[in-house]
PDB file of N, CA and C in Angstrom:
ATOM      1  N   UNK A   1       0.844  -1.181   0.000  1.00  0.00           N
ATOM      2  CA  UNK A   1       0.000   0.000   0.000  1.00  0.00           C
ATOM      3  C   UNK A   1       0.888   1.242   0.000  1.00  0.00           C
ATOM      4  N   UNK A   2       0.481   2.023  -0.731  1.00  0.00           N
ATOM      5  CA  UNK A   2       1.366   3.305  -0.122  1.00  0.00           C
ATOM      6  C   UNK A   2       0.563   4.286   0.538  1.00  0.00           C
ATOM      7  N   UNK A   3       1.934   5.264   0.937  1.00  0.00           N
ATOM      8  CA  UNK A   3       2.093   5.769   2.252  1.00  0.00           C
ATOM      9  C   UNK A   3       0.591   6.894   2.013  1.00  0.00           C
ATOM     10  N   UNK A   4       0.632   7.566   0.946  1.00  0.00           N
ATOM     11  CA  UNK A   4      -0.487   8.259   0.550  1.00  0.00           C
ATOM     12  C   UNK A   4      -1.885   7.870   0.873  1.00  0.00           C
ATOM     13  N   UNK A   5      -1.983   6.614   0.316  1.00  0.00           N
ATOM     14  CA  UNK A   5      -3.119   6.057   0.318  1.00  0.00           C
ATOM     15  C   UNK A   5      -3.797   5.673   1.734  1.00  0.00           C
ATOM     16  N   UNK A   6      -2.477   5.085   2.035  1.00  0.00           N
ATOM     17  CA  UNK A   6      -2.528   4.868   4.034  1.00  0.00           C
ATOM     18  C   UNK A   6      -3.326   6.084   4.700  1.00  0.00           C
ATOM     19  N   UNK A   7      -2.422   6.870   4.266  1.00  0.00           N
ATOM     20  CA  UNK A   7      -3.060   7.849   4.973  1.00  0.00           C
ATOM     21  C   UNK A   7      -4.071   8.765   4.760  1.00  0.00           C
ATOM     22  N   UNK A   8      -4.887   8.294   3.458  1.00  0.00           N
ATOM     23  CA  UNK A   8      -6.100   8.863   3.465  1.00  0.00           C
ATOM     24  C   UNK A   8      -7.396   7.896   4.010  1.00  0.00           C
ATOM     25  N   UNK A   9      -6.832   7.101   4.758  1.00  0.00           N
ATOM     26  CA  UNK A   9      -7.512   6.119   5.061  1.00  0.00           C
ATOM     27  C   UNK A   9      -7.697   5.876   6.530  1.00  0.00           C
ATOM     28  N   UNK A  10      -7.123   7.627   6.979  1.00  0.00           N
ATOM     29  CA  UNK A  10      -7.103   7.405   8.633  1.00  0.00           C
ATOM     30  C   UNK A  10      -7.546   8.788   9.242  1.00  0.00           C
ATOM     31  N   UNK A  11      -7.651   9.010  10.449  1.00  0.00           N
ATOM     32  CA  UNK A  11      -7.696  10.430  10.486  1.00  0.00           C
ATOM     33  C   UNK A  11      -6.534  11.504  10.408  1.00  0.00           C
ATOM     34  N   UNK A  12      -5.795  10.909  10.068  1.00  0.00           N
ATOM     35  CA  UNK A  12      -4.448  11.700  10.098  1.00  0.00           C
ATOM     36  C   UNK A  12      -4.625  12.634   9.035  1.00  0.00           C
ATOM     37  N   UNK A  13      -3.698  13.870   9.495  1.00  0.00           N
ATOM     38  CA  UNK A  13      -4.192  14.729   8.618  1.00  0.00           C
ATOM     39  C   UNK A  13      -3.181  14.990   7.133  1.00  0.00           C
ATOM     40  N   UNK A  14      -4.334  15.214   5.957  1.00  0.00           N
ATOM     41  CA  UNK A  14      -3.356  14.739   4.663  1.00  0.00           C
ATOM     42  C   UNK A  14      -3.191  16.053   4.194  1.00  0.00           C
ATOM     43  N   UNK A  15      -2.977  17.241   4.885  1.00  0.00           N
ATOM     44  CA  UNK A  15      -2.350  18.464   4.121  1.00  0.00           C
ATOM     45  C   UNK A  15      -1.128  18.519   4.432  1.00  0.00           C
ATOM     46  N   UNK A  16      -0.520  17.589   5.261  1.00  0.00           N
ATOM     47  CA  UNK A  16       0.972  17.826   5.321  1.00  0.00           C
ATOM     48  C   UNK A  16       2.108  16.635   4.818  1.00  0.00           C
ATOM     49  N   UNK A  17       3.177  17.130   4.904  1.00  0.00           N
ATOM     50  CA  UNK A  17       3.907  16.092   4.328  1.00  0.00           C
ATOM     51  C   UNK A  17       4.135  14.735   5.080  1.00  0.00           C
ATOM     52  N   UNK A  18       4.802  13.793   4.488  1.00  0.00           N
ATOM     53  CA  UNK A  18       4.856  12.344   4.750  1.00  0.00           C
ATOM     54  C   UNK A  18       5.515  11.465   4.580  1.00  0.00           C
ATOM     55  N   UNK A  19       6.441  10.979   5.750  1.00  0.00           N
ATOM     56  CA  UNK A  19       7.555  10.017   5.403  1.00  0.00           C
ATOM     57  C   UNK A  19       7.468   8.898   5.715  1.00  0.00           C
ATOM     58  N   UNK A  20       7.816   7.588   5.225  1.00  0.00           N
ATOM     59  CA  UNK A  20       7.406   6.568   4.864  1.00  0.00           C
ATOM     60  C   UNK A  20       8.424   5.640   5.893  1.00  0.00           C
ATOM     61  N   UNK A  21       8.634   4.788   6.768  1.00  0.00           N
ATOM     62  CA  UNK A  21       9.449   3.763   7.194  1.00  0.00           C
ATOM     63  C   UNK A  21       8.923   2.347   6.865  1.00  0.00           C
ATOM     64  N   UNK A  22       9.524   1.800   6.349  1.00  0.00           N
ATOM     65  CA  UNK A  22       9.251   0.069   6.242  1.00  0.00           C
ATOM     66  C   UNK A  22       9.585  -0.619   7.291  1.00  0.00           C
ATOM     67  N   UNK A  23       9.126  -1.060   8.077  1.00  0.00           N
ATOM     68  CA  UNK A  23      10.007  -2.133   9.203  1.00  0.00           C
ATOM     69  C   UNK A  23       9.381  -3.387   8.924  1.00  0.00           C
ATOM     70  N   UNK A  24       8.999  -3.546   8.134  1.00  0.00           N
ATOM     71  CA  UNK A  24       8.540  -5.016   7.539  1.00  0.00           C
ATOM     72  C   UNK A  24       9.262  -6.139   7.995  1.00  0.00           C
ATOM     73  N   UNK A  25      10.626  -5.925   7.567  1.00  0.00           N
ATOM     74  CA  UNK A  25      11.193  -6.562   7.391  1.00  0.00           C
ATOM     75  C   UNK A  25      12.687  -6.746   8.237  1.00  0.00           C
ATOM     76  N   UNK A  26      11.979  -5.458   9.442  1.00  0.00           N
ATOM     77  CA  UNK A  26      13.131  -5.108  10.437  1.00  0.00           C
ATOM     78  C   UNK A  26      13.063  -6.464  11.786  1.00  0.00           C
ATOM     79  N   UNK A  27      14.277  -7.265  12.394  1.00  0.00           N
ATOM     80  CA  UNK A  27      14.076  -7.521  13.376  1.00  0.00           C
ATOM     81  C   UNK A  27      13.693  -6.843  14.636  1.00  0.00           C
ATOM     82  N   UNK A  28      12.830  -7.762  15.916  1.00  0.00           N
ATOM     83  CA  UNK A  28      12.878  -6.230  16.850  1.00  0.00           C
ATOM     84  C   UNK A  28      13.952  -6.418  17.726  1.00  0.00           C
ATOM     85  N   UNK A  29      14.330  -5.184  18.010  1.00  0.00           N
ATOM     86  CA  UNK A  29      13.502  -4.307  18.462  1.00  0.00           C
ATOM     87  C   UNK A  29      13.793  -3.103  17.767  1.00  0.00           C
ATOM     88  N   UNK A  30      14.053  -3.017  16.593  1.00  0.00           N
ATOM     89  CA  UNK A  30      14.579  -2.451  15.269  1.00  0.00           C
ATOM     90  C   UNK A  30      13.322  -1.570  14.602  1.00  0.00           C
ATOM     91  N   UNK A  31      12.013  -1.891  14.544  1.00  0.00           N
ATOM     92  CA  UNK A  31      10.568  -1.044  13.883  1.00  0.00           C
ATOM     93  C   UNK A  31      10.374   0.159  15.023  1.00  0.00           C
ATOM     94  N   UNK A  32      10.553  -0.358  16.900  1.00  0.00           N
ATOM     95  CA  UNK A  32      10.032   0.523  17.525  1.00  0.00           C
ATOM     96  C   UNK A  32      11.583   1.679  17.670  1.00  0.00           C
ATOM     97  N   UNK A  33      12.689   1.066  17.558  1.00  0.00           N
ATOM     98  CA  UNK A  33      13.826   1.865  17.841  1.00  0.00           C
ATOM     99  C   UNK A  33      13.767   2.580  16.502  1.00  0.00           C
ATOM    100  N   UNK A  34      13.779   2.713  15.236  1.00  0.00           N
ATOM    101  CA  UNK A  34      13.514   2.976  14.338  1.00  0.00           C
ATOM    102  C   UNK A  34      12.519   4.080  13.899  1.00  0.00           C
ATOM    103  N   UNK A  35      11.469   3.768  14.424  1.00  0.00           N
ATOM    104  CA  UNK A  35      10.401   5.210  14.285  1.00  0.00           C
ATOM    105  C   UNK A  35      10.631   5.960  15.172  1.00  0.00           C
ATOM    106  N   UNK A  36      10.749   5.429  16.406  1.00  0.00           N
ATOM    107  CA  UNK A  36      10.978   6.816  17.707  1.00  0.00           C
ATOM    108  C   UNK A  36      12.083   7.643  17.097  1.00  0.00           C
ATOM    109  N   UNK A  37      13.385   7.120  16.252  1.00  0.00           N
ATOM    110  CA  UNK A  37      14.417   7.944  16.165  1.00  0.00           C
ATOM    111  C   UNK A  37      13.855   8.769  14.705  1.00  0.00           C
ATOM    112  N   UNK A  38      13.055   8.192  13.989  1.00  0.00           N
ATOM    113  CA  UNK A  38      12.791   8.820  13.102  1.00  0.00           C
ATOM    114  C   UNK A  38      11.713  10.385  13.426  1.00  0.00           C
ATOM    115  N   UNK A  39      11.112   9.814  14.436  1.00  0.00           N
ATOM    116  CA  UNK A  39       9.824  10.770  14.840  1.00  0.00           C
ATOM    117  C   UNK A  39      10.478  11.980  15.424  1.00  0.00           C
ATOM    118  N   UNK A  40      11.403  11.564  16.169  1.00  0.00           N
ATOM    119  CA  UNK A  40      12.784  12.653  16.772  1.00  0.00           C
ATOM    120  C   UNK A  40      13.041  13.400  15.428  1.00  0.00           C
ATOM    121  N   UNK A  41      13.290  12.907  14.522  1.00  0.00           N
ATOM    122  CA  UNK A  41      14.255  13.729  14.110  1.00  0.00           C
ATOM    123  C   UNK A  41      13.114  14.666  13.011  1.00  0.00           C
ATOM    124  N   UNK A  42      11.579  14.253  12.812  1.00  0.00           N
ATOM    125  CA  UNK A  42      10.807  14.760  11.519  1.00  0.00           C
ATOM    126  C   UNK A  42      10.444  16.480  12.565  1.00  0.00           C
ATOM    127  N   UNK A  43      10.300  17.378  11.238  1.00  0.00           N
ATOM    128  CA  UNK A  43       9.355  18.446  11.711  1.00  0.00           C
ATOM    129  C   UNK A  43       8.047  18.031  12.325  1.00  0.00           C
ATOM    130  N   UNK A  44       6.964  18.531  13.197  1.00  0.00           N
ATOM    131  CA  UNK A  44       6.138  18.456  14.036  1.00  0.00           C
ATOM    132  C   UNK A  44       5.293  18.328  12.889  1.00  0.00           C
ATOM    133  N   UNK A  45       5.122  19.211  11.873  1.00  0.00           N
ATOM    134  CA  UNK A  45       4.238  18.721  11.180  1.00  0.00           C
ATOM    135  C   UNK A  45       3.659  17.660  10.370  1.00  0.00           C
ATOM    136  N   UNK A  46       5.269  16.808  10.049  1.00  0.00           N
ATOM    137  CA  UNK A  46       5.441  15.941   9.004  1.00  0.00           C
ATOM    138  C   UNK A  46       4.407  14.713  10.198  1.00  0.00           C
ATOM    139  N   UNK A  47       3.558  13.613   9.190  1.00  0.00           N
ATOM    140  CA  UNK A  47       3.121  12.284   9.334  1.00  0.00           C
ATOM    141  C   UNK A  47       3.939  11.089   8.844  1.00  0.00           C
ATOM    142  N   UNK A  48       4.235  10.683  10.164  1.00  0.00           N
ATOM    143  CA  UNK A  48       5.110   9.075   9.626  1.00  0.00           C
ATOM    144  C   UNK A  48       4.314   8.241   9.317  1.00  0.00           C
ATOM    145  N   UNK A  49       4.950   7.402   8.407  1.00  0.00           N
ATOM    146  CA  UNK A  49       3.763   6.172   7.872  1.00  0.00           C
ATOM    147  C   UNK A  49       4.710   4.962   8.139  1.00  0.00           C
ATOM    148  N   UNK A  50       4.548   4.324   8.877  1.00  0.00           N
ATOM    149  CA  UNK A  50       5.099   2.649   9.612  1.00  0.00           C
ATOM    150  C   UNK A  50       4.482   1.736   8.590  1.00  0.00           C
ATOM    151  N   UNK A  51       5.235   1.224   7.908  1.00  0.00           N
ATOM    152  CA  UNK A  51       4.907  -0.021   7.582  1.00  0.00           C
ATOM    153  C   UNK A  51       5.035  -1.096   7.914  1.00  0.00           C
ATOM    154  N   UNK A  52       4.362  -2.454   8.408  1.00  0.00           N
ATOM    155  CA  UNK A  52       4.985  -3.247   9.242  1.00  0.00           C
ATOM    156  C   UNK A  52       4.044  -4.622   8.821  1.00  0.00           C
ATOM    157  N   UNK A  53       4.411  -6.052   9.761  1.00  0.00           N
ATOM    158  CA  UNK A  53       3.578  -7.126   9.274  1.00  0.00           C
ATOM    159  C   UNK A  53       2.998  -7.052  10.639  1.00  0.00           C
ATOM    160  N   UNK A  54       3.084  -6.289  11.506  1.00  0.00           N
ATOM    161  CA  UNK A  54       2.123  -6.359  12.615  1.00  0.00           C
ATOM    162  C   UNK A  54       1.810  -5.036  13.482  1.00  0.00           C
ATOM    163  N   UNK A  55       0.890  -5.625  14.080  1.00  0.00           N
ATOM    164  CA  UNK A  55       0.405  -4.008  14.875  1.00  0.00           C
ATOM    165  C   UNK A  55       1.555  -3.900  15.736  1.00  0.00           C
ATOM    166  N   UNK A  56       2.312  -2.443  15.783  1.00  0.00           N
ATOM    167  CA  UNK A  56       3.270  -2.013  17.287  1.00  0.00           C
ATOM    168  C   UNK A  56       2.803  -1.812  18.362  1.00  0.00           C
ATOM    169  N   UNK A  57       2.205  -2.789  19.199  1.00  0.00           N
ATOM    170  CA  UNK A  57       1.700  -3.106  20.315  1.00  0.00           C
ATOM    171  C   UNK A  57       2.498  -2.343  20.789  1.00  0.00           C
ATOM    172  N   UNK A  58       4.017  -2.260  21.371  1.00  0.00           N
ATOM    173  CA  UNK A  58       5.134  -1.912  22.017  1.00  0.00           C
ATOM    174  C   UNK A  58       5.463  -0.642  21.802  1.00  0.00           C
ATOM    175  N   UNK A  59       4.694   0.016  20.279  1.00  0.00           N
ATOM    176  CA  UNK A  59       5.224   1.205  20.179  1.00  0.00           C
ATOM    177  C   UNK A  59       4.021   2.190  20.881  1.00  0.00           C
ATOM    178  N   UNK A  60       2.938   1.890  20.828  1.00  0.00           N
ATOM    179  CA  UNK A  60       1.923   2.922  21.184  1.00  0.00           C
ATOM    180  C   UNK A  60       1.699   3.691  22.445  1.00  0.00           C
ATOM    181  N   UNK A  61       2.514   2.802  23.797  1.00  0.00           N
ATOM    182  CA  UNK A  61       2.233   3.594  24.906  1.00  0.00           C
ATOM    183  C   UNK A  61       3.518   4.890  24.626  1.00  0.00           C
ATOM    184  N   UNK A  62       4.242   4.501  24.098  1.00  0.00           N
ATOM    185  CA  UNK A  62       5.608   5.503  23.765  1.00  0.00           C
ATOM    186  C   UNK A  62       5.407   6.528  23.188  1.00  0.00           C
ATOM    187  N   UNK A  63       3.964   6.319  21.985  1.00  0.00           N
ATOM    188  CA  UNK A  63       4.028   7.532  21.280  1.00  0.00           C
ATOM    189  C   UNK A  63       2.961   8.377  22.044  1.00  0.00           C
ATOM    190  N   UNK A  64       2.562   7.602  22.724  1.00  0.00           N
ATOM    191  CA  UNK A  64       1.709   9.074  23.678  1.00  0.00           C
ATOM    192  C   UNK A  64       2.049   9.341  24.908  1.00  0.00           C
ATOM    193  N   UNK A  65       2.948   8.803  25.405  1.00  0.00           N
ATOM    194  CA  UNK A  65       4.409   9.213  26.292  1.00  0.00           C
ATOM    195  C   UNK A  65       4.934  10.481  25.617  1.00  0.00           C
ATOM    196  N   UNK A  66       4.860  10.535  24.259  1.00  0.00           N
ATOM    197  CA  UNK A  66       5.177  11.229  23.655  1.00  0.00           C
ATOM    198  C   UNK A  66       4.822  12.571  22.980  1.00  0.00           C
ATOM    199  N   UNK A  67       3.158  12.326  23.322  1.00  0.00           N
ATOM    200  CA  UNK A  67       2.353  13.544  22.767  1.00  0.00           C
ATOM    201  C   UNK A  67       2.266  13.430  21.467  1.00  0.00           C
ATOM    202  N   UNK A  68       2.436  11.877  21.355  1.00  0.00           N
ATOM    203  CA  UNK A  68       1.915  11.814  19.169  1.00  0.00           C
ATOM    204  C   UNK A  68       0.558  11.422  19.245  1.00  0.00           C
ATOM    205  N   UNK A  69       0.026  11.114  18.622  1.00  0.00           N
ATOM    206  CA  UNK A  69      -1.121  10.652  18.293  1.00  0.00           C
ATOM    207  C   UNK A  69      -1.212   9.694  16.616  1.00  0.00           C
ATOM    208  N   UNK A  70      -1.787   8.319  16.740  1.00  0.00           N
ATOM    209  CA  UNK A  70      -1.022   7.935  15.794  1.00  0.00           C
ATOM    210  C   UNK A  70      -3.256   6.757  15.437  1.00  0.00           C
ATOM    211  N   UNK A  71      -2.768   6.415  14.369  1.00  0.00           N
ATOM    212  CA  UNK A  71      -4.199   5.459  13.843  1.00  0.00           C
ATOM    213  C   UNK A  71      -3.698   4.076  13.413  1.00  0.00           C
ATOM    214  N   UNK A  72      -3.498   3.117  13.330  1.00  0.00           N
ATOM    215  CA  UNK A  72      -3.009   1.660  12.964  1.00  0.00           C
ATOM    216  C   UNK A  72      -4.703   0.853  12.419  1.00  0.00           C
ATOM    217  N   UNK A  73      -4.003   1.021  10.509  1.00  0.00           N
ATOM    218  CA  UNK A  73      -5.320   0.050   9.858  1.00  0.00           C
ATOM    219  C   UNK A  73      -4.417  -0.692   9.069  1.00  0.00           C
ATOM    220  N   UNK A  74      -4.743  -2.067   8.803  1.00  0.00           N
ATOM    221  CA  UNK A  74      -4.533  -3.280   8.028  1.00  0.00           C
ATOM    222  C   UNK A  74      -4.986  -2.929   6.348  1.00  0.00           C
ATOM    223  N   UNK A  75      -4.227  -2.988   5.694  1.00  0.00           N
ATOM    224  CA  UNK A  75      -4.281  -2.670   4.427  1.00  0.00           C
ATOM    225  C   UNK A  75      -4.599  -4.336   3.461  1.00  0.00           C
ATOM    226  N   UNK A  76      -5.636  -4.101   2.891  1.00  0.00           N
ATOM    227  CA  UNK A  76      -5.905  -5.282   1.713  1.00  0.00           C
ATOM    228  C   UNK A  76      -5.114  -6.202   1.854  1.00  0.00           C
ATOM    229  N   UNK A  77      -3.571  -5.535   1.075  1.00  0.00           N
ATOM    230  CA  UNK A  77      -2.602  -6.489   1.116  1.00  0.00           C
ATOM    231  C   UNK A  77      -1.808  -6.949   2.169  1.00  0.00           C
ATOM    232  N   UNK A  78      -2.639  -7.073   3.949  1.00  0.00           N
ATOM    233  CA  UNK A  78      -1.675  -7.672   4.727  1.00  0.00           C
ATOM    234  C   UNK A  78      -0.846  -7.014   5.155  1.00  0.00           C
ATOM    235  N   UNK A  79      -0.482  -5.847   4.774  1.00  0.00           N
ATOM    236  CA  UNK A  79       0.070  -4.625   5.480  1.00  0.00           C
ATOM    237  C   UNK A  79      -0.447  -3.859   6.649  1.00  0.00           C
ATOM    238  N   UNK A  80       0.673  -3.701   7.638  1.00  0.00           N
ATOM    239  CA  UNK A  80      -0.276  -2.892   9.387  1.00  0.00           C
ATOM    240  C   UNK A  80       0.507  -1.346   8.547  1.00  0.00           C
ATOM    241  N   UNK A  81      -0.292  -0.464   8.117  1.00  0.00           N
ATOM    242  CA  UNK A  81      -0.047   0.880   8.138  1.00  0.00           C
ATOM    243  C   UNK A  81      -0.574   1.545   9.671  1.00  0.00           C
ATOM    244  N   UNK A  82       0.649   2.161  10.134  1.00  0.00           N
ATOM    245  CA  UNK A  82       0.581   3.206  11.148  1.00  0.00           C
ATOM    246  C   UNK A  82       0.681   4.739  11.318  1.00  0.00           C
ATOM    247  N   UNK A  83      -0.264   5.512  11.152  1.00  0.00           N
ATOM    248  CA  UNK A  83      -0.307   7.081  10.702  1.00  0.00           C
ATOM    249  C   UNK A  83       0.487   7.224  12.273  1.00  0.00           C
ATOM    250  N   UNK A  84       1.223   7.920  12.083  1.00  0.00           N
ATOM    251  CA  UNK A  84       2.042   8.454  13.536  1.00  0.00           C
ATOM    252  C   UNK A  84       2.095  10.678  13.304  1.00  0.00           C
ATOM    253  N   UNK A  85       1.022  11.242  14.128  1.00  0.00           N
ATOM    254  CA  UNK A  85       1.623  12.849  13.823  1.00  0.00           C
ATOM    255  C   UNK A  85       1.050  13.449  15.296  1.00  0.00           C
ATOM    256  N   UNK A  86       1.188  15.018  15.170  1.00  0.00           N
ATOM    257  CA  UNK A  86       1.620  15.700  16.289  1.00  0.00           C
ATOM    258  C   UNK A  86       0.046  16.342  15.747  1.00  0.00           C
ATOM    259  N   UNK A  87      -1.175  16.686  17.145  1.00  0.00           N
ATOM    260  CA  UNK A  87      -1.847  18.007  16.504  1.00  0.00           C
ATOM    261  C   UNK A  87      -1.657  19.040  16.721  1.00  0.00           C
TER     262      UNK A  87
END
């Protein structure tokens, strides 16, 4: 799925920009170490899009530890898309 599409498919908001991580295919603890450093480093405005083969159970209390706010939907193809942004 892409990241676009993901994210018109959530409440996340689609007037801003959007960067894409795959952890598909990451061992863990590599998807949750991976977005936190990515989320660090994006502008407040930008929406991360997680791609993954499963829901980040592990990542979600973190991102609102964090003051993100994030949506996790299963895409057609078996894909866990995760909208991760700031309001």
């Amino acid at each position: 799925m892409e990241a676009t599409t993901a994210v018109s498919e959530t409440d996340a908001p689609t007037d801003r920009p959007t960067e894409t991580l795959d952890a598909r295919d990451l061992p863990p603890p590599r998807p949750l170490k991976d977005t936190l450093e990515r989320l660090a480093a994006l502008e407040d405005r930008t929406v991360l899009v997680q791609l993954n083969d499963r829901a980040p159970q592990h990542l979600y209390p973190k991102l609102e530890d964090r003051g993100y706010v994030y949506e996790t939907i299963e895409a057609d193809d078996g894909v866990v898309v995760t909208a991760i942004w700031r309001e």
